[in-house]
PDB file of N, CA and C in Angstrom:
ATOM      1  N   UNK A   1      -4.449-117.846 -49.410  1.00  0.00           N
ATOM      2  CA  UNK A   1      -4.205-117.013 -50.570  1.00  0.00           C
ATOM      3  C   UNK A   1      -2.873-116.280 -50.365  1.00  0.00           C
ATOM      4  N   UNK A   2      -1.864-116.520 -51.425  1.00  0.00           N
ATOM      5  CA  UNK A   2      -0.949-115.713 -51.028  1.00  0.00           C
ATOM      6  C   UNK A   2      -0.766-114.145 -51.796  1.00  0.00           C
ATOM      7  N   UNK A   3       0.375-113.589 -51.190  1.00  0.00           N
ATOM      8  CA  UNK A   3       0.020-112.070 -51.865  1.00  0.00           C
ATOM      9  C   UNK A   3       0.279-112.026 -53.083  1.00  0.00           C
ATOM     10  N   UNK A   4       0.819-112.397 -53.622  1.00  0.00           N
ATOM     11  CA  UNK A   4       1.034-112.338 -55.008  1.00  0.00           C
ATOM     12  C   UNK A   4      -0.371-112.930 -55.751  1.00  0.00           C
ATOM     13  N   UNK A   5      -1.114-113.605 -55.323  1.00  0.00           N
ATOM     14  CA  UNK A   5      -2.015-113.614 -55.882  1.00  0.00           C
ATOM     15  C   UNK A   5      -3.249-112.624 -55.507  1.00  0.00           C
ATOM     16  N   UNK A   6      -3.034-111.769 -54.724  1.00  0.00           N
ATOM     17  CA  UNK A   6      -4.408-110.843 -54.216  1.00  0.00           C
ATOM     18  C   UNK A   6      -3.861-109.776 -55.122  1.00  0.00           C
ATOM     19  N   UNK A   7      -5.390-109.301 -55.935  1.00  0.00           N
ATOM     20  CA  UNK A   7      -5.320-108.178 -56.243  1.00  0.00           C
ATOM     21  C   UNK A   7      -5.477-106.385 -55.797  1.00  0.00           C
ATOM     22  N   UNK A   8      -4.882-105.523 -56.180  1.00  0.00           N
ATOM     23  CA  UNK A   8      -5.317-104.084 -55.542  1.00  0.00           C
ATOM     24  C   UNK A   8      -7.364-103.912 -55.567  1.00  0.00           C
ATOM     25  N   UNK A   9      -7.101-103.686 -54.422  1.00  0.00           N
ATOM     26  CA  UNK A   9      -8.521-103.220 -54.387  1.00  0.00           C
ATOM     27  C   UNK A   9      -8.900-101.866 -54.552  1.00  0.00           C
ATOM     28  N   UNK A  10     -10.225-101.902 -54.830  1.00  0.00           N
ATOM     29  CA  UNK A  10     -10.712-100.345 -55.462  1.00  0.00           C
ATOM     30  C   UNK A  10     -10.871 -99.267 -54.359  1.00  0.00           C
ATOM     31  N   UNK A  11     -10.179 -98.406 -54.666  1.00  0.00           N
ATOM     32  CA  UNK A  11     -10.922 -97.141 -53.780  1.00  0.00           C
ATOM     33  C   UNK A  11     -12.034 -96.785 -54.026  1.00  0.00           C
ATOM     34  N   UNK A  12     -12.809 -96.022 -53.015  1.00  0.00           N
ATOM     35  CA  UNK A  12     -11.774 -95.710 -51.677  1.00  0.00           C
ATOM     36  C   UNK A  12     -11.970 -96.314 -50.221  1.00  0.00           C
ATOM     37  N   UNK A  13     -10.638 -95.816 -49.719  1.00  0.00           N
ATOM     38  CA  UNK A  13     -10.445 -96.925 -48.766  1.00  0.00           C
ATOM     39  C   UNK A  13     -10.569 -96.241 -47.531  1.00  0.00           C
ATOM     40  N   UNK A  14     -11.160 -97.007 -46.723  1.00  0.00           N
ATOM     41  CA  UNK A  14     -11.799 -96.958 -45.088  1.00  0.00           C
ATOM     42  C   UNK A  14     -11.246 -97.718 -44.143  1.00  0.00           C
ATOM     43  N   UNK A  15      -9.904 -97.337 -44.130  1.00  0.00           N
ATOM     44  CA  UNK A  15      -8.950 -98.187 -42.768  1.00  0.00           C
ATOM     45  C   UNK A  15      -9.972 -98.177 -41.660  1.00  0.00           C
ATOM     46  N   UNK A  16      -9.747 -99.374 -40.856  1.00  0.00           N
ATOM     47  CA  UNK A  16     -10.453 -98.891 -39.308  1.00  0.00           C
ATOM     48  C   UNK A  16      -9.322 -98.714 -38.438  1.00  0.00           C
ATOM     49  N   UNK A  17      -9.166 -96.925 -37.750  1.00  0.00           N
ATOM     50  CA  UNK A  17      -8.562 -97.002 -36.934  1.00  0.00           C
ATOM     51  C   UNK A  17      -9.054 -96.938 -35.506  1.00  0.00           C
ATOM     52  N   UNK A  18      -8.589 -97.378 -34.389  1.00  0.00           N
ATOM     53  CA  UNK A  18      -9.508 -97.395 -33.486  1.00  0.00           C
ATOM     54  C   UNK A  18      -7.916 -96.898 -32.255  1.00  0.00           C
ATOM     55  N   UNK A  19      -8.595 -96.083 -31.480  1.00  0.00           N
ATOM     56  CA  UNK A  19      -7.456 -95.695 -30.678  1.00  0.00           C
ATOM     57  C   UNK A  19      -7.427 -96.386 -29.610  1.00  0.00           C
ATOM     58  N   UNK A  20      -6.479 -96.745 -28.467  1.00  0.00           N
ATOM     59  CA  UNK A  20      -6.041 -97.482 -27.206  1.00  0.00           C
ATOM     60  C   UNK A  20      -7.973 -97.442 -26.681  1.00  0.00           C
ATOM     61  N   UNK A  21      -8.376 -98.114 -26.169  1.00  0.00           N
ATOM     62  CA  UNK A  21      -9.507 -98.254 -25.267  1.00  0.00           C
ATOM     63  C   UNK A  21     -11.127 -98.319 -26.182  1.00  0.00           C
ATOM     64  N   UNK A  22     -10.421 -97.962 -27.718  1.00  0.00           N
ATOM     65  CA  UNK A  22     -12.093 -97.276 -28.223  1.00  0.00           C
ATOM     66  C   UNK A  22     -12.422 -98.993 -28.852  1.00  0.00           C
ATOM     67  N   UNK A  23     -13.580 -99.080 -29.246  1.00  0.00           N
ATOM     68  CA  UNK A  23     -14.328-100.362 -29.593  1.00  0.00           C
ATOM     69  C   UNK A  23     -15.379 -99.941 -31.052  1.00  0.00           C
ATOM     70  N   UNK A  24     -15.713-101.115 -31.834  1.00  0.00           N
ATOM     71  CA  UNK A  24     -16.631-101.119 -32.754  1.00  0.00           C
ATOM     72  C   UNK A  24     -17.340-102.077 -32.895  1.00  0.00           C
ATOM     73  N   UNK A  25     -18.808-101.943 -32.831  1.00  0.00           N
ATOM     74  CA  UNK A  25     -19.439-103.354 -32.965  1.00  0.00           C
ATOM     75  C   UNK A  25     -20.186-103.398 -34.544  1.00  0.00           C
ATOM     76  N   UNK A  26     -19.857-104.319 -35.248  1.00  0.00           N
ATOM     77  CA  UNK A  26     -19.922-104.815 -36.202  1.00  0.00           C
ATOM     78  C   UNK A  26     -20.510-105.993 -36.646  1.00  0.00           C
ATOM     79  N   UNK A  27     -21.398-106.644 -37.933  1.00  0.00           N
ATOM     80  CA  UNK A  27     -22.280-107.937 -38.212  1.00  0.00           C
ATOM     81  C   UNK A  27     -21.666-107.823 -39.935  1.00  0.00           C
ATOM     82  N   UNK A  28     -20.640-108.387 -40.240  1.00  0.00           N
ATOM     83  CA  UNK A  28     -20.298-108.580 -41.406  1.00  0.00           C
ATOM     84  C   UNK A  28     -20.597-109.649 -42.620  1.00  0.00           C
ATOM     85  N   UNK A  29     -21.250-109.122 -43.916  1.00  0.00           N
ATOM     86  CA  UNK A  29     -21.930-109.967 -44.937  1.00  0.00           C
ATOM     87  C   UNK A  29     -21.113-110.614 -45.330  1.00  0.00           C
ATOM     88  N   UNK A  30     -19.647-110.205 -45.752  1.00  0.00           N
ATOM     89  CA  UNK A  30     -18.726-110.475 -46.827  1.00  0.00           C
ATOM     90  C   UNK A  30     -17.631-110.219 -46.295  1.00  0.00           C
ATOM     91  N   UNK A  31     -16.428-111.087 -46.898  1.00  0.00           N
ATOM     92  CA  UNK A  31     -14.955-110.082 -46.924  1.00  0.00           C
ATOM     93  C   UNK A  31     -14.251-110.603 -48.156  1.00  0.00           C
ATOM     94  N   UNK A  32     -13.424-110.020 -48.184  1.00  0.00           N
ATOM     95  CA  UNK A  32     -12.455-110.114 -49.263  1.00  0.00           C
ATOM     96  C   UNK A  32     -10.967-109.719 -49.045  1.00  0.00           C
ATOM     97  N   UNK A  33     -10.147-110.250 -49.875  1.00  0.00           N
ATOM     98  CA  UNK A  33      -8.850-110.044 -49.246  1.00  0.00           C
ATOM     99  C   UNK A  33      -7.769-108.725 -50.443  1.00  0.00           C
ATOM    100  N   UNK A  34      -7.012-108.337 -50.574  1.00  0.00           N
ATOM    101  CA  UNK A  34      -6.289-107.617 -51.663  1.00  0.00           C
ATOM    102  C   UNK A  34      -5.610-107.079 -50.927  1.00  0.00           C
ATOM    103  N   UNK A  35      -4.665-105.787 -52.099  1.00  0.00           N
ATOM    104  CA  UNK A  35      -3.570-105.034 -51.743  1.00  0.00           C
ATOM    105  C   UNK A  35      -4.087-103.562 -51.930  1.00  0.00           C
ATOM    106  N   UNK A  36      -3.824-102.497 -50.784  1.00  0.00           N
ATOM    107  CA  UNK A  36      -3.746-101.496 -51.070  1.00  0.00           C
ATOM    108  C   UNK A  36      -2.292-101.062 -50.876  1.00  0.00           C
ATOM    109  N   UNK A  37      -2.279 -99.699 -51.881  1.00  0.00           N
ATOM    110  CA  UNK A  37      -0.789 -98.963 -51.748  1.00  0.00           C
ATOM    111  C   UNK A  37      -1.041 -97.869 -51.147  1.00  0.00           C
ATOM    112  N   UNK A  38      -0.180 -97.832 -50.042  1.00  0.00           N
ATOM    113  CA  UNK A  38      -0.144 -96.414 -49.227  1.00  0.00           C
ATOM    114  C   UNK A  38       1.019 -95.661 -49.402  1.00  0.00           C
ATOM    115  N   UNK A  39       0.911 -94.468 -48.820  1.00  0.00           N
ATOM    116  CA  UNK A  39       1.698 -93.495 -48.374  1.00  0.00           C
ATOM    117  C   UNK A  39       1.726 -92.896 -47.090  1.00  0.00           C
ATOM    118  N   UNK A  40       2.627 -93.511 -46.292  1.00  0.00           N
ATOM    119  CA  UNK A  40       2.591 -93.444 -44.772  1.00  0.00           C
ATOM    120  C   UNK A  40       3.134 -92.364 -44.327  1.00  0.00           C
ATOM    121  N   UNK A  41       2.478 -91.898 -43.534  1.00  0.00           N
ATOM    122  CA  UNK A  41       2.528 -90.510 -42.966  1.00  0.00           C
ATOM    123  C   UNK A  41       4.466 -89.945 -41.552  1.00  0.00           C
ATOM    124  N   UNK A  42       4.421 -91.348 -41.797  1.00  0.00           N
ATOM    125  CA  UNK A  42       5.307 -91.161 -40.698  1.00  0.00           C
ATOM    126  C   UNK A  42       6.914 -90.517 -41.805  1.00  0.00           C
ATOM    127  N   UNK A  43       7.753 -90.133 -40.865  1.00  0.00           N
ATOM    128  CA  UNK A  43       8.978 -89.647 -41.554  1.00  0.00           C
ATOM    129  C   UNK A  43      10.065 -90.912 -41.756  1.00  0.00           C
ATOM    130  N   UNK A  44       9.917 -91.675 -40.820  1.00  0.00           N
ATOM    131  CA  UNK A  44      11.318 -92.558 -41.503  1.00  0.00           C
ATOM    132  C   UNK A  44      10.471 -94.141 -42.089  1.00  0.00           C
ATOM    133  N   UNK A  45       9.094 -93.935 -42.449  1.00  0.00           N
ATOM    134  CA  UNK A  45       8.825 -94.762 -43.217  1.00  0.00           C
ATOM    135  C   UNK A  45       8.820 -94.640 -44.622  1.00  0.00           C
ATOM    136  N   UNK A  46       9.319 -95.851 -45.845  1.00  0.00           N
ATOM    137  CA  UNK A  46       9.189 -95.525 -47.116  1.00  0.00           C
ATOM    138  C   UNK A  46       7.790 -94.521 -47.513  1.00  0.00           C
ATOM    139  N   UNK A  47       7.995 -94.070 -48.818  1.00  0.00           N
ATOM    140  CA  UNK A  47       7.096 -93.284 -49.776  1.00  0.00           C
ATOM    141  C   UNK A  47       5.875 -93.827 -49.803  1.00  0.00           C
ATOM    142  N   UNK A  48       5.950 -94.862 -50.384  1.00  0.00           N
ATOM    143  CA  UNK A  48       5.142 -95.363 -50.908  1.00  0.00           C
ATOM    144  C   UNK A  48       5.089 -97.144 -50.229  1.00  0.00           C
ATOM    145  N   UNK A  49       4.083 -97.583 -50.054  1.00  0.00           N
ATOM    146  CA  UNK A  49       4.251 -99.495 -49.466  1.00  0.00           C
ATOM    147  C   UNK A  49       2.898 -99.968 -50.054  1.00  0.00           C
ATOM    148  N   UNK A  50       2.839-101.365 -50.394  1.00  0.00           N
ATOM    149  CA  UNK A  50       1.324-101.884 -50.820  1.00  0.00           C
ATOM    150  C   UNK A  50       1.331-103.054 -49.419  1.00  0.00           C
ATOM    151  N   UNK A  51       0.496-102.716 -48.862  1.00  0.00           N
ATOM    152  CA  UNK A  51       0.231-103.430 -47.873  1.00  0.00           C
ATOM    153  C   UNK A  51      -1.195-104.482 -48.256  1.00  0.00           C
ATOM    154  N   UNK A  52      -1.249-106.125 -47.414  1.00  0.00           N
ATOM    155  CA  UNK A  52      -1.841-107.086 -47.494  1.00  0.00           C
ATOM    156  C   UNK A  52      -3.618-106.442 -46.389  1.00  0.00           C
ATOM    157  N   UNK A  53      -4.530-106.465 -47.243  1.00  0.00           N
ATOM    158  CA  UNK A  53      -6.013-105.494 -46.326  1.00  0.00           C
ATOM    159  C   UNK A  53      -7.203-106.798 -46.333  1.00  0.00           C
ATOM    160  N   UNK A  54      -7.610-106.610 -45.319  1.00  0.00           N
ATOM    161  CA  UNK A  54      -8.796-107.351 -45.440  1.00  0.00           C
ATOM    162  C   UNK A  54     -10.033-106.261 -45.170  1.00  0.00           C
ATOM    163  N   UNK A  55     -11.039-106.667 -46.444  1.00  0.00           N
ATOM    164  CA  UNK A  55     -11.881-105.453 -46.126  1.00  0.00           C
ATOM    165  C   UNK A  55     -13.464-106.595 -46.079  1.00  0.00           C
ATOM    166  N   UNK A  56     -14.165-106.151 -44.888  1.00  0.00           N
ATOM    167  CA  UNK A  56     -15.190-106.086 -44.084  1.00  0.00           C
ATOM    168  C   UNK A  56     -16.259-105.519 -44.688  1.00  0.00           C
ATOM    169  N   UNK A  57     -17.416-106.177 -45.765  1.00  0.00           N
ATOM    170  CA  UNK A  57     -18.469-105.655 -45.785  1.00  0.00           C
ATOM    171  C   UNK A  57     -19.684-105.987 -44.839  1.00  0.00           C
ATOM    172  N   UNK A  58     -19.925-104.738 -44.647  1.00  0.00           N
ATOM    173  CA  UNK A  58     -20.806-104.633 -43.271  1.00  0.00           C
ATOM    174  C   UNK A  58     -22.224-104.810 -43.819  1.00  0.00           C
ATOM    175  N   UNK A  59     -23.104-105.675 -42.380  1.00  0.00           N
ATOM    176  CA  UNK A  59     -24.643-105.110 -42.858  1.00  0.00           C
ATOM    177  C   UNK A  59     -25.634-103.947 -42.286  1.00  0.00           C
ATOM    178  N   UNK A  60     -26.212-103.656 -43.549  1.00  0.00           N
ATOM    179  CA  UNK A  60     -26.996-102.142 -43.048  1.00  0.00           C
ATOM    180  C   UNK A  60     -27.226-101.962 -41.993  1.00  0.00           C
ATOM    181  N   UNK A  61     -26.868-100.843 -41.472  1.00  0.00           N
ATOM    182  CA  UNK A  61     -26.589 -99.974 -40.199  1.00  0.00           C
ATOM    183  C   UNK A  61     -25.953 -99.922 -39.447  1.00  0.00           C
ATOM    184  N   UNK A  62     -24.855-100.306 -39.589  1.00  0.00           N
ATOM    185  CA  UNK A  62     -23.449-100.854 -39.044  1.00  0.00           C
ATOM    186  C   UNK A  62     -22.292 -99.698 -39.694  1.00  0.00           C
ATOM    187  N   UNK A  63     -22.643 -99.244 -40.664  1.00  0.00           N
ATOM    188  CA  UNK A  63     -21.672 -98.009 -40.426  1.00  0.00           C
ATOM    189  C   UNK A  63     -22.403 -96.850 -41.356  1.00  0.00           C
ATOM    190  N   UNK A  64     -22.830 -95.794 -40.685  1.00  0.00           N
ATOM    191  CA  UNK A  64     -23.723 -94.822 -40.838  1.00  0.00           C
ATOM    192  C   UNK A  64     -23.343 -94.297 -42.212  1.00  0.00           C
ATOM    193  N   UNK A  65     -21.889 -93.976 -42.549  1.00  0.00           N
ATOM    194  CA  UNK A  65     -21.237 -92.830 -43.604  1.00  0.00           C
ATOM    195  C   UNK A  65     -20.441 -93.766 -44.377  1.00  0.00           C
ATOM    196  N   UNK A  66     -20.007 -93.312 -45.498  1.00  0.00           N
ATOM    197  CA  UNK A  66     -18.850 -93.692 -46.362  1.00  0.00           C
ATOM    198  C   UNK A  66     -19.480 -94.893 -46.432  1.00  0.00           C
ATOM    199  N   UNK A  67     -18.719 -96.010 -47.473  1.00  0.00           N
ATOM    200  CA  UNK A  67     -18.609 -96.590 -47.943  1.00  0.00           C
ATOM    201  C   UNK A  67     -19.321 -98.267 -46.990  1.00  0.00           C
ATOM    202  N   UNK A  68     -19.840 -98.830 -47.476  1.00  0.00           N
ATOM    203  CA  UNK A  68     -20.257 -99.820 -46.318  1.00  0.00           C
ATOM    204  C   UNK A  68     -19.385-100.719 -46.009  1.00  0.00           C
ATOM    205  N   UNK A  69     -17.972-100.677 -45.807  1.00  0.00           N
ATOM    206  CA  UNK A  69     -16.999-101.215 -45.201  1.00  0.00           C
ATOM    207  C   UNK A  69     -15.837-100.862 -45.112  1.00  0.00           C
ATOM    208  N   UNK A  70     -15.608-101.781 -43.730  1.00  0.00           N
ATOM    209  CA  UNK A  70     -13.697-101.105 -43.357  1.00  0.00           C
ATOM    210  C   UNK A  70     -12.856-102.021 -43.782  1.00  0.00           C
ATOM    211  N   UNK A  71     -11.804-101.450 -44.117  1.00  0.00           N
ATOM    212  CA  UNK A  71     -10.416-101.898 -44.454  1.00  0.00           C
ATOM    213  C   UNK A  71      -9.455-102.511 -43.266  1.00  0.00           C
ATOM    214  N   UNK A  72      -9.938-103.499 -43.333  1.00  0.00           N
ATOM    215  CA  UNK A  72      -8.504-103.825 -41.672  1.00  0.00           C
ATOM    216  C   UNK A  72      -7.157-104.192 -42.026  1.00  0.00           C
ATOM    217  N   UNK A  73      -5.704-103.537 -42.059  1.00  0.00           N
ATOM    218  CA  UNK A  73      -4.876-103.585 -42.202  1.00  0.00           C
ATOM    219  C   UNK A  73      -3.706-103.904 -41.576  1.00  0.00           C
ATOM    220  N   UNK A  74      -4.243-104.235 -40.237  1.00  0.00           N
ATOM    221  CA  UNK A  74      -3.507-104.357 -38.924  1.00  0.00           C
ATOM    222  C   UNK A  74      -3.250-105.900 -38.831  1.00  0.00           C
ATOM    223  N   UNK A  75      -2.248-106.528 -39.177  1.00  0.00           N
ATOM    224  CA  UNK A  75      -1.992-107.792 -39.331  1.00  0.00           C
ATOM    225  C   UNK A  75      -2.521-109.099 -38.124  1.00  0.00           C
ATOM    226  N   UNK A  76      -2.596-108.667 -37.079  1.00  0.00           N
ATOM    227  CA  UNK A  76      -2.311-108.816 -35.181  1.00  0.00           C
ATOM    228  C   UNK A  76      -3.963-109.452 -35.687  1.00  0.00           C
ATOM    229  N   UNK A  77      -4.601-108.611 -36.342  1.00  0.00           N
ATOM    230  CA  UNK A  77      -6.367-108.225 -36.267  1.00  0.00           C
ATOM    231  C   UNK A  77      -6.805-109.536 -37.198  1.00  0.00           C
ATOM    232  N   UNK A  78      -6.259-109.104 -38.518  1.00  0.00           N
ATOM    233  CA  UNK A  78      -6.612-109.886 -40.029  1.00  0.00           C
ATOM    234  C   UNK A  78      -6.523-111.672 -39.137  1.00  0.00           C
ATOM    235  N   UNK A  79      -5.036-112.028 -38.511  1.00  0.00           N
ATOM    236  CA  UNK A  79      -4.847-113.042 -38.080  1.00  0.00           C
ATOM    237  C   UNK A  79      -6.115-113.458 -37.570  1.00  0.00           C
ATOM    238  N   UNK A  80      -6.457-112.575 -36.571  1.00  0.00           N
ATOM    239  CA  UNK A  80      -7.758-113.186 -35.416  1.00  0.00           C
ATOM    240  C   UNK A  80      -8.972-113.453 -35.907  1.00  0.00           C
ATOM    241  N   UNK A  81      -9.214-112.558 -37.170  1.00  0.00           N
ATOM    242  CA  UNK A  81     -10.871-112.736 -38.162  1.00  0.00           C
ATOM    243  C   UNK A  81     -10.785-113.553 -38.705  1.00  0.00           C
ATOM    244  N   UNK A  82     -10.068-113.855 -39.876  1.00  0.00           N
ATOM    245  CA  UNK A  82      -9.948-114.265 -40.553  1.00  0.00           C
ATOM    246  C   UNK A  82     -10.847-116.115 -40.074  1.00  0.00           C
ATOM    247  N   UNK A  83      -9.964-117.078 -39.358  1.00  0.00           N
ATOM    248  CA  UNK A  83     -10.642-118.172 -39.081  1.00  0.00           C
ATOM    249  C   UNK A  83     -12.619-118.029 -38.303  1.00  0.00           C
ATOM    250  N   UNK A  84     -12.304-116.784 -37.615  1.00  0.00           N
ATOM    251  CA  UNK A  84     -13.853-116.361 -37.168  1.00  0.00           C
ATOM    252  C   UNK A  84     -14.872-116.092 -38.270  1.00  0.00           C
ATOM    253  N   UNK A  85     -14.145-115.671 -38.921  1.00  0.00           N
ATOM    254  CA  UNK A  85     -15.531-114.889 -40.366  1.00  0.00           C
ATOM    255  C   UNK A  85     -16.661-115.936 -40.938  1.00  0.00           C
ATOM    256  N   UNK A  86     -15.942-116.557 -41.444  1.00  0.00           N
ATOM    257  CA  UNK A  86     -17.037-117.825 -41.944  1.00  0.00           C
ATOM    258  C   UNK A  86     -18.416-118.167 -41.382  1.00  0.00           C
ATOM    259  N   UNK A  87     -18.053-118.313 -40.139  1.00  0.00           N
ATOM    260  CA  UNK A  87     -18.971-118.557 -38.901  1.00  0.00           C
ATOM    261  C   UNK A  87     -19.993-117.302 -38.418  1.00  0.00           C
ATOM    262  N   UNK A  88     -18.879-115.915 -38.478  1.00  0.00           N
ATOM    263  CA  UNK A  88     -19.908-115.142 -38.111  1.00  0.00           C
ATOM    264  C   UNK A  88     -20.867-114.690 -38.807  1.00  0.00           C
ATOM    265  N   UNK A  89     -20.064-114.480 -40.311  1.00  0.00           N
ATOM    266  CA  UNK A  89     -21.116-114.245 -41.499  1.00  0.00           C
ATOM    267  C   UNK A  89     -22.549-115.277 -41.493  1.00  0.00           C
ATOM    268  N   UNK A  90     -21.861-116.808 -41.413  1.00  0.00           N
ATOM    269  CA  UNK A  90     -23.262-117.888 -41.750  1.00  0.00           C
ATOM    270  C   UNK A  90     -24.191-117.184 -40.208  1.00  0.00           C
ATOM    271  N   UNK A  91     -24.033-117.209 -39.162  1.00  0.00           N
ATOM    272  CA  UNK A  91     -24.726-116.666 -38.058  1.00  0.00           C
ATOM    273  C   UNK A  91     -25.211-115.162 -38.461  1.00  0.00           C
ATOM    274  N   UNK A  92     -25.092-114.237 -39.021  1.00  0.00           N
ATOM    275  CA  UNK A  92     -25.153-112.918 -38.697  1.00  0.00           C
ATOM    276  C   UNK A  92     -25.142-112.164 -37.439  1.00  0.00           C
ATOM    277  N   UNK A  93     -23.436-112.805 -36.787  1.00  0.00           N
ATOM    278  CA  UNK A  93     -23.099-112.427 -35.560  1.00  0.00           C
ATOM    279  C   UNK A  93     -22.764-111.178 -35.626  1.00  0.00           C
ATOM    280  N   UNK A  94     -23.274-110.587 -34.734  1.00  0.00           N
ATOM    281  CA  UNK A  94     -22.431-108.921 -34.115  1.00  0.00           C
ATOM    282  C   UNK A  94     -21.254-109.420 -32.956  1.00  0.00           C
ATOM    283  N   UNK A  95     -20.634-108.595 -33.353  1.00  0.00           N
ATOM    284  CA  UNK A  95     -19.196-108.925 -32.369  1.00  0.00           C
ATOM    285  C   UNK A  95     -18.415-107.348 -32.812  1.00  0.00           C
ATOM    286  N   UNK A  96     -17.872-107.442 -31.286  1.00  0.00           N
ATOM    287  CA  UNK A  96     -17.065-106.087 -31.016  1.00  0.00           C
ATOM    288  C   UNK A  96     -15.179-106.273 -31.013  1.00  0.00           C
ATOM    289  N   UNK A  97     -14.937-105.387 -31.705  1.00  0.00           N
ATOM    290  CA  UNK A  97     -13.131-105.277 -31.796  1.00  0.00           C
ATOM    291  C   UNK A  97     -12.941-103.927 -31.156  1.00  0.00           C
ATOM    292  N   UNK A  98     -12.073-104.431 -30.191  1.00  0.00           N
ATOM    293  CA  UNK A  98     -11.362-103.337 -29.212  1.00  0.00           C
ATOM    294  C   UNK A  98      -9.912-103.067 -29.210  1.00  0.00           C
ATOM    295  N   UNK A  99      -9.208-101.925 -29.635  1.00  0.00           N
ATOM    296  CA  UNK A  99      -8.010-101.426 -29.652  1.00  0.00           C
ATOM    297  C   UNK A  99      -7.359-101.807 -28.158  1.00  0.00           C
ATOM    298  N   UNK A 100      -5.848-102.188 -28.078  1.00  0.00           N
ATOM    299  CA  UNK A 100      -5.211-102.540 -26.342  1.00  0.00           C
ATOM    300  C   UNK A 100      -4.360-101.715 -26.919  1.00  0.00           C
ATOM    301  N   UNK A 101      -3.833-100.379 -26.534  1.00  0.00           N
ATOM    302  CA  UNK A 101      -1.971 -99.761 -26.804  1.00  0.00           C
ATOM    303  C   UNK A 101      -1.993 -98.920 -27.630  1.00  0.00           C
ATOM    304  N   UNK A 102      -0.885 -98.660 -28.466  1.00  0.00           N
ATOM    305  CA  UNK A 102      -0.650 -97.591 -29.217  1.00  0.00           C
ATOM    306  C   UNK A 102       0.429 -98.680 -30.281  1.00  0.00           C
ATOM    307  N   UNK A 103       0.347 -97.699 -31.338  1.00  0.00           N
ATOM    308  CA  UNK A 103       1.287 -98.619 -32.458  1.00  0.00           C
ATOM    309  C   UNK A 103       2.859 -98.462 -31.744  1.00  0.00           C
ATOM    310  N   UNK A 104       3.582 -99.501 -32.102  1.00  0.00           N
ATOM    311  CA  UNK A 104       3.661-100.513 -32.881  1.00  0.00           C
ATOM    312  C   UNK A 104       3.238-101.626 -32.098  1.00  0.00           C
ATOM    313  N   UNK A 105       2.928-101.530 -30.973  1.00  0.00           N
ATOM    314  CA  UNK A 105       2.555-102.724 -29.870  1.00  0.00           C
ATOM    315  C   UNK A 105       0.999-102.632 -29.767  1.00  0.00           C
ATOM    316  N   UNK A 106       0.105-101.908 -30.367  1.00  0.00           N
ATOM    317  CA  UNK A 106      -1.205-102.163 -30.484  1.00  0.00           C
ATOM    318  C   UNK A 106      -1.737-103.481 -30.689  1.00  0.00           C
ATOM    319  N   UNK A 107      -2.659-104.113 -29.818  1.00  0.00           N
ATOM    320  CA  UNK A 107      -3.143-105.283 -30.308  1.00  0.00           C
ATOM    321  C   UNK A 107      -4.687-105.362 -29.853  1.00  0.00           C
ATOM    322  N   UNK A 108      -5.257-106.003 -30.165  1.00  0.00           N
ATOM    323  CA  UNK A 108      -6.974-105.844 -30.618  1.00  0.00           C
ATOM    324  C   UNK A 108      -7.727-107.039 -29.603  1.00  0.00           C
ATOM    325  N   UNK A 109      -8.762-107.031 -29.080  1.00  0.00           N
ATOM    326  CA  UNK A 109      -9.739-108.435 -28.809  1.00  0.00           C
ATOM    327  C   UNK A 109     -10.555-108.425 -29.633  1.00  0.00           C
ATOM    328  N   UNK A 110     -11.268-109.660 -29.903  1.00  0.00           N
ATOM    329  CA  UNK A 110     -12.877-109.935 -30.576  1.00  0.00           C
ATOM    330  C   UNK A 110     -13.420-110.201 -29.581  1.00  0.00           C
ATOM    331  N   UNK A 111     -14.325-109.600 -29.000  1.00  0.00           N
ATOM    332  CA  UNK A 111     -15.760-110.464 -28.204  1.00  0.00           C
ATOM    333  C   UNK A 111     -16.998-110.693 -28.969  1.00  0.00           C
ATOM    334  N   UNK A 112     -17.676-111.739 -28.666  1.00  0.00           N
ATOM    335  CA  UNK A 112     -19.029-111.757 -29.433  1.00  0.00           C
ATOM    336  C   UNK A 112     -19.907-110.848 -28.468  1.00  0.00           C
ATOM    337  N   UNK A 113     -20.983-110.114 -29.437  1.00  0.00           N
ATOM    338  CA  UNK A 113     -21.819-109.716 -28.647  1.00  0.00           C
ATOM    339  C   UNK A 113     -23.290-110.032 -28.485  1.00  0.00           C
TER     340      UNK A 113
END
């Protein structure tokens, strides 16, 4: 799918951020792909950017609060699910994503669990 064809998705939105060492274990029903538009916090980044999200609907009890899924926006990440999903969804695999670093060199593992 390319971006021009993904549409903005609805708020609101539930980035997953996960810091150097922290982990989440997760069993996902669904995903879907779209654009959200941000406003990045940093100073010498633009105003405004619509970034490419893959958002993760989770199954019950997999994330206690908010909305029943995360937003993964981290490109490094989207790459690595993306061919896994299919598979884990038809299984109703749990599998854990673990943060390695700090941005801009942050990069992620999948383990099954």
């Amino acid at each position: 799918m390319e971006k021009a064809e993904l549409k903005e998705l609805p708020s609101p939105y539930e980035f997953l951020e996960l810091k150097d060492g922290e982990s989440v274990r997760l069993v996902v029903a669904r995903f879907e792909e779209g654009l959200v538009t941000i406003h990045p916090r940093r100073k010498d980044a633009p105003p405004v950017r619509t970034v490419k999200v893959l958002r993760l609907w989770l199954r019950p009890g997999f994330k206690v609060y908010g909305p029943p899924y995360w937003d993964v926006n981290a490109q490094t990440l989207v790459a690595q699910l993306k061919p896994l999903l299919p598979r884990l969804i038809e299984e109703a695999r749990e599998f854990i994503i673990t943060a390695h670093g700090n941005p801009p060199k942050k990069r992620y593992s999948i383990r099954l669990a």
